[in-house]
Protein backbone atom coordinates (compact mmCIF):
# COMPACT_ATOMS: atom_id res chain seq x y z
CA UNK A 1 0.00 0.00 0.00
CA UNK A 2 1.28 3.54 -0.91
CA UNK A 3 2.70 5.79 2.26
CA UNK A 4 0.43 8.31 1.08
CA UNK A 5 -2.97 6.06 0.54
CA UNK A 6 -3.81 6.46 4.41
CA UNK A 7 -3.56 9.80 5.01
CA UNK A 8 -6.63 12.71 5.58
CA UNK A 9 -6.39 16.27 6.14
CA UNK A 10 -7.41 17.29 9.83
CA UNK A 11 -6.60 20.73 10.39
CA UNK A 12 -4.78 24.29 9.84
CA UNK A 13 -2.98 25.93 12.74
CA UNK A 14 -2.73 29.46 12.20
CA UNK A 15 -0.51 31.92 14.64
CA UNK A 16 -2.41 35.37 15.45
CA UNK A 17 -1.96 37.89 18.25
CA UNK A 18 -4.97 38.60 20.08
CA UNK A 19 -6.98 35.43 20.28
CA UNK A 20 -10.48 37.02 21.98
CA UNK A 21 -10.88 38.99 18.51
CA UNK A 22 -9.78 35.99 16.14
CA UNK A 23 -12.46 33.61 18.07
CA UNK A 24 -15.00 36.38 17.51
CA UNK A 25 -14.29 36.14 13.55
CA UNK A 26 -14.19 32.64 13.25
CA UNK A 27 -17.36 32.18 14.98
CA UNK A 28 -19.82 35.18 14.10
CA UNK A 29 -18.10 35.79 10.17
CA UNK A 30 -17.12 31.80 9.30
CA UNK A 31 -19.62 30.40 11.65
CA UNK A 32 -16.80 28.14 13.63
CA UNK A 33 -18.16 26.48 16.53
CA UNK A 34 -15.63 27.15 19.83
CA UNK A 35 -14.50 24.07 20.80
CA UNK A 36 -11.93 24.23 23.61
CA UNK A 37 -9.36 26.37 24.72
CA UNK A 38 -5.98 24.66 25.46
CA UNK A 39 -3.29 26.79 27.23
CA UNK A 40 -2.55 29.36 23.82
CA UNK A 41 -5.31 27.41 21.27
CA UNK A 42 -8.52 28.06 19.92
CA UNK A 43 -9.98 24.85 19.07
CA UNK A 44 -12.90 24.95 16.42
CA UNK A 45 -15.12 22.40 14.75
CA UNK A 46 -18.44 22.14 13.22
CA UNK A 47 -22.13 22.55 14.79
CA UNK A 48 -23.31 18.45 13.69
CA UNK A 49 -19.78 16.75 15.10
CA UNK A 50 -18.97 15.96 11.65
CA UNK A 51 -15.62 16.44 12.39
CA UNK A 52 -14.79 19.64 10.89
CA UNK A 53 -11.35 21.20 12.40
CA UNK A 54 -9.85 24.22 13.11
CA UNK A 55 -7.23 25.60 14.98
CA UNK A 56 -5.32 29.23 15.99
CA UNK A 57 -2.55 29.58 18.26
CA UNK A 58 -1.98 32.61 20.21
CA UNK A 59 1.20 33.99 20.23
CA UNK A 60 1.14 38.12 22.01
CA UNK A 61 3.40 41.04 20.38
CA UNK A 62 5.93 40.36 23.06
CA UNK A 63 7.15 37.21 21.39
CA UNK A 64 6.02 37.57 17.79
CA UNK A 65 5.60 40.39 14.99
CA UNK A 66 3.42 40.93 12.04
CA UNK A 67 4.14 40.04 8.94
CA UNK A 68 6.62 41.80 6.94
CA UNK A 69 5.26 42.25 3.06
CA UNK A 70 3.39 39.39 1.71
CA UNK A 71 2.27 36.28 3.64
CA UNK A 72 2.64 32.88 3.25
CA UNK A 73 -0.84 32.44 3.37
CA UNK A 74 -2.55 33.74 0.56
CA UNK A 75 -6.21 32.44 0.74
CA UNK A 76 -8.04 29.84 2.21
CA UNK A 77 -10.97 27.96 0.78
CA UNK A 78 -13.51 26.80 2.92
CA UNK A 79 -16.12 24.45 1.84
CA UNK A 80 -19.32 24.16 3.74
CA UNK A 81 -21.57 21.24 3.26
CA UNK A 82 -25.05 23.36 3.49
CA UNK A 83 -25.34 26.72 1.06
CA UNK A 84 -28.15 27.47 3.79
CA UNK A 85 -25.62 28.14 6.48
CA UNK A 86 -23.47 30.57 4.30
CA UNK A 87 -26.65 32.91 3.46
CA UNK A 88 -28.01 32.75 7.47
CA UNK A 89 -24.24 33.80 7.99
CA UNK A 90 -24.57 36.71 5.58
CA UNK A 91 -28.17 37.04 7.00
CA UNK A 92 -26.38 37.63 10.52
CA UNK A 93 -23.90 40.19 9.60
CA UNK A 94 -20.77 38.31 8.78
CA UNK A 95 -17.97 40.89 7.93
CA UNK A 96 -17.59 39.92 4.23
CA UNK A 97 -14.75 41.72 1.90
CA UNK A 98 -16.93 40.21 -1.67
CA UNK A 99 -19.86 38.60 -1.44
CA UNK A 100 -20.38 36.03 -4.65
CA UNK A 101 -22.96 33.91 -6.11
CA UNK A 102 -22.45 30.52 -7.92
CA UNK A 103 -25.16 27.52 -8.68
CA UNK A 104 -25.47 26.30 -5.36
CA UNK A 105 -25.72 29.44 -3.85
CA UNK A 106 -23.68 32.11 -1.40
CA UNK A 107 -20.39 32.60 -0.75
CA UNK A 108 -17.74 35.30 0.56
CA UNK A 109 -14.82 36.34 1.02
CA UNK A 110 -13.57 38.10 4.58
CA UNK A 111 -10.00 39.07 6.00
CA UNK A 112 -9.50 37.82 9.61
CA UNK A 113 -8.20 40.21 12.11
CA UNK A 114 -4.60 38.94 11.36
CA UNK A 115 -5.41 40.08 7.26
CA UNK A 116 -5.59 36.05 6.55
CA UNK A 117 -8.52 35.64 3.39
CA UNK A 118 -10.70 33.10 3.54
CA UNK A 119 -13.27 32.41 0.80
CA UNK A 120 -16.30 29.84 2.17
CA UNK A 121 -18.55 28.55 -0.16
CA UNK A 122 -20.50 25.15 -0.89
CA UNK A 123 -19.81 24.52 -4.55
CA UNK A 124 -19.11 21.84 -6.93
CA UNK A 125 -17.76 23.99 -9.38
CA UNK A 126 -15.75 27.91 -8.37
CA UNK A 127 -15.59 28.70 -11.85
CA UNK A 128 -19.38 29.02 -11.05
CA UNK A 129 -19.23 32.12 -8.88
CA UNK A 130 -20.17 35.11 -9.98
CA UNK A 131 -19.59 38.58 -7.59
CA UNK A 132 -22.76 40.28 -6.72
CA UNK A 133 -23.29 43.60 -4.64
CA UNK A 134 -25.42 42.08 -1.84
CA UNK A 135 -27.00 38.95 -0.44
CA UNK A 136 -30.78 38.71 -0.88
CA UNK A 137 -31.19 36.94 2.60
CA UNK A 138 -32.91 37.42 6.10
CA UNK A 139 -31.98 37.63 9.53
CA UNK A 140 -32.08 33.80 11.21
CA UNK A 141 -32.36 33.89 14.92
CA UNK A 142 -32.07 30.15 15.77
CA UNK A 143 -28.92 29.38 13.77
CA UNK A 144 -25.84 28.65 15.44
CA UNK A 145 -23.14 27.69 12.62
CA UNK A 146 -21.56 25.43 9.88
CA UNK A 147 -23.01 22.04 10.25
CA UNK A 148 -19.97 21.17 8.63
CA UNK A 149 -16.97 22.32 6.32
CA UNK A 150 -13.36 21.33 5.38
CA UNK A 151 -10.51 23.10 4.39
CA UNK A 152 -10.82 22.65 0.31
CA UNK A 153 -7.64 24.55 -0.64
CA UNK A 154 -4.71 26.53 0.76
CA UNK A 155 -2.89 29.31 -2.11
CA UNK A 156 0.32 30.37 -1.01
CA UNK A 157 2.91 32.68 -1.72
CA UNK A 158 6.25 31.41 -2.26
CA UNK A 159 9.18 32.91 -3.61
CA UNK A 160 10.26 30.13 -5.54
CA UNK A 161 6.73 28.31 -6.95
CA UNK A 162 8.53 25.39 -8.65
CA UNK A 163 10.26 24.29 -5.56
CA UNK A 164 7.24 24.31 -3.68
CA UNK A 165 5.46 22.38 -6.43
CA UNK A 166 8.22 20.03 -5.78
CA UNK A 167 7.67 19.09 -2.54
CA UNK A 168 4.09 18.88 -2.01
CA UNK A 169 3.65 17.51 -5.58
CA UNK A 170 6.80 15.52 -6.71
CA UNK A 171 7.88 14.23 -2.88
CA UNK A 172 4.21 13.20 -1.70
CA UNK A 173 3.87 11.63 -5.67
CA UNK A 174 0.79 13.94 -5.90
CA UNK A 175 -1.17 12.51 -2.97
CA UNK A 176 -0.56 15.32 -0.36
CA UNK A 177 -4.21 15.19 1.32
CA UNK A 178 -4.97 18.91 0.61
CA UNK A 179 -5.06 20.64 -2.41
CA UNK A 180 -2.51 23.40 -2.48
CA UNK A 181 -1.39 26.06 -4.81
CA UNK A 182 1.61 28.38 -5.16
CA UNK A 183 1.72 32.21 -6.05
CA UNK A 184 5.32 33.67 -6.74
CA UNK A 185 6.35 36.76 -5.03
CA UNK A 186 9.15 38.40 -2.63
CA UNK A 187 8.57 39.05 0.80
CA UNK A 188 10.81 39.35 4.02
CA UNK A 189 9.03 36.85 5.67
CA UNK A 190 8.05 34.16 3.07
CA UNK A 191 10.27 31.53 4.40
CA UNK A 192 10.72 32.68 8.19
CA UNK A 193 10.38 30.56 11.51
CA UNK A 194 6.92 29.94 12.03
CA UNK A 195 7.15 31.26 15.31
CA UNK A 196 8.06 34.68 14.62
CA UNK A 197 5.41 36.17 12.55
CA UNK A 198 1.56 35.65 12.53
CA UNK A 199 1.03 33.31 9.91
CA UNK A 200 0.04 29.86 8.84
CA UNK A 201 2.30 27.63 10.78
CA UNK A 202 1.45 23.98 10.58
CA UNK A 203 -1.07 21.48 8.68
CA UNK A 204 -1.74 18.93 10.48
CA UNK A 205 -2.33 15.36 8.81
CA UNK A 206 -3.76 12.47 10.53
CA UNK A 207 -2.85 8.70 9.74
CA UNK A 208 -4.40 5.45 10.96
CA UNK A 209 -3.31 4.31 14.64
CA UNK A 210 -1.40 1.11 13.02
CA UNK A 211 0.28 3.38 10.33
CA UNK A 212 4.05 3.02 9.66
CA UNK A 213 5.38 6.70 10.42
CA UNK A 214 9.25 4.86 10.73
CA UNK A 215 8.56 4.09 7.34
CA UNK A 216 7.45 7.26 6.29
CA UNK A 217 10.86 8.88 7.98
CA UNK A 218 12.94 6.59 5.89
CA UNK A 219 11.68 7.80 2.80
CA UNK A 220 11.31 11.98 3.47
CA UNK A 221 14.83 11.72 4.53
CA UNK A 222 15.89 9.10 1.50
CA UNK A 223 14.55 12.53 -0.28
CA UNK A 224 16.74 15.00 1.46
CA UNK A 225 14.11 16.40 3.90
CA UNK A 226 14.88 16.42 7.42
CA UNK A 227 12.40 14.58 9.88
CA UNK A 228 11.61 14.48 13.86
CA UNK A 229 9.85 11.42 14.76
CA UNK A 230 9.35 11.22 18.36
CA UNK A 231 10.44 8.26 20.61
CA UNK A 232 6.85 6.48 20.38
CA UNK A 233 6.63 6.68 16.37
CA UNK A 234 3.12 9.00 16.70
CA UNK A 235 4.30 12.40 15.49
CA UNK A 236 6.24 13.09 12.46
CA UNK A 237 7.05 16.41 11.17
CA UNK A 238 9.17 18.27 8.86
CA UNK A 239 8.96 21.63 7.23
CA UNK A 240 8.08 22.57 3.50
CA UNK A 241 10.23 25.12 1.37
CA UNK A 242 8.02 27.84 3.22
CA UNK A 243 9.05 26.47 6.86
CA UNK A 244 5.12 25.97 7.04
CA UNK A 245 5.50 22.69 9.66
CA UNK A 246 3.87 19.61 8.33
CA UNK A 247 2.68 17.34 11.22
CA UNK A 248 1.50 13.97 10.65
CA UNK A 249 -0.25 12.54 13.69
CA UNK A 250 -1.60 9.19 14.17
CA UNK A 251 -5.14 8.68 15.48
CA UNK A 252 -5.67 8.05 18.93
């Protein structure tokens, strides 16, 4: 079986400063439910426990800066299962930057308070969308949220696309569990620590409890990629060209 036939995407981590104000956006603009707070995360999922996941990390001005120029992160597309739940978000006043229209029905785009874009939608098809100047929607008192959603797509910028195409295309053979897609530009920042500036700063994959992580070790580093594995073979990460961490976990 292939190293990369037993992997799923489970979630983003993304560093911001001042968590109170980024759980505010993710709840009342992308309809996140609140999960848990752990020490400095924000853990979010979905309003039916279909196992939607999302997660922040706090990380104050005292320890970490904003961005300099362009981020790593680009955009992030959102897919919700029910078009309902992205009009009773408009409906409720979600902060949208473009609101958009495609055969299934809403979507929008909206900056977080750390400038990260997210566009959330429930298509089949974006090429469907279509920008309109408002929503056509009322107010929905009784609605909480998504019922559901996954992270479709991540678009980066990079300052060298073709090496990034590289790794998440050539060394995971085109199975990498998330779609991802590479913008070329220059920035101070583009392949900094991820602890230093507010930014994405890990995607987190989950494997199968009896899934050979040793294994997968032997071959990153066969490809020249350097690789922590901890002591009892259940966390594996290494870094893309980006220094975006890449955690694979396996399931408790």
């Amino acid at each position: 079986m292939s190293l990369f036939g037993q992997m799923d995407f489970h979630s983003p981590v993304l560093r911001v400063n001042d968590r109170d104000k980024n759980i505010d956006f993710y709840q009342k603009t992308l309809g996140f439910k609140l999960f848990s707070e752990e020490n400095a995360l924000a853990i979010f999922t979905d309003w039916s426990h279909a196992g939607s996941r999302f997660v922040i990390e706090e990380s104050p001005a005292v320890r970490t800066r904003m961005v300099k120029g362009l981020k790593k992160l680009q955009k992030m597309v959102i897919k919700a299962a029910n078009a309902d739940d992205i009009a009773a978000l408009l409906a409720n006043g979600a902060e949208t930057t473009k609101i958009l229209k495609g055969a299934n029905g809403y979507a929008f785009e909206a900056l977080s308070p750390e400038n990260d874009l997210f566009l959330l939608h429930a298509e089949d098809d974006l090429t469907t969308l279509k920008e309109v100047e408002e929503a056509d929607v009322r107010p929905q008192e009784s609605f909480e949220g998504l019922s559901a959603y996954k992270v479709e797509k991540l678009i980066l910028n990079v300052p060298d696309k073709s090496k990034s195409q590289d790794f998440y295309q050539g060394l995971f053979q085109n199975q990498f569990p998330l779609s991802v897609d590479f913008v070329e530009g220059q920035g101070d920042d583009l392949e900094t620590a991820p602890h230093i500036a507010w930014d994405l700063e890990i995607l987190e994959v989950r494997v199968a409890p009896d899934y050979d992580l040793a294994a997968l070790k032997t071959y990153l580093e066969e490809q020249g990629q350097e690789v922590y594995l901890d002591k009892k073979e259940k966390v594996l990460v290494l870094s893309d060209p980006s220094r975006i961490e890449i955690w694979f976990r396996k399931l408790s």
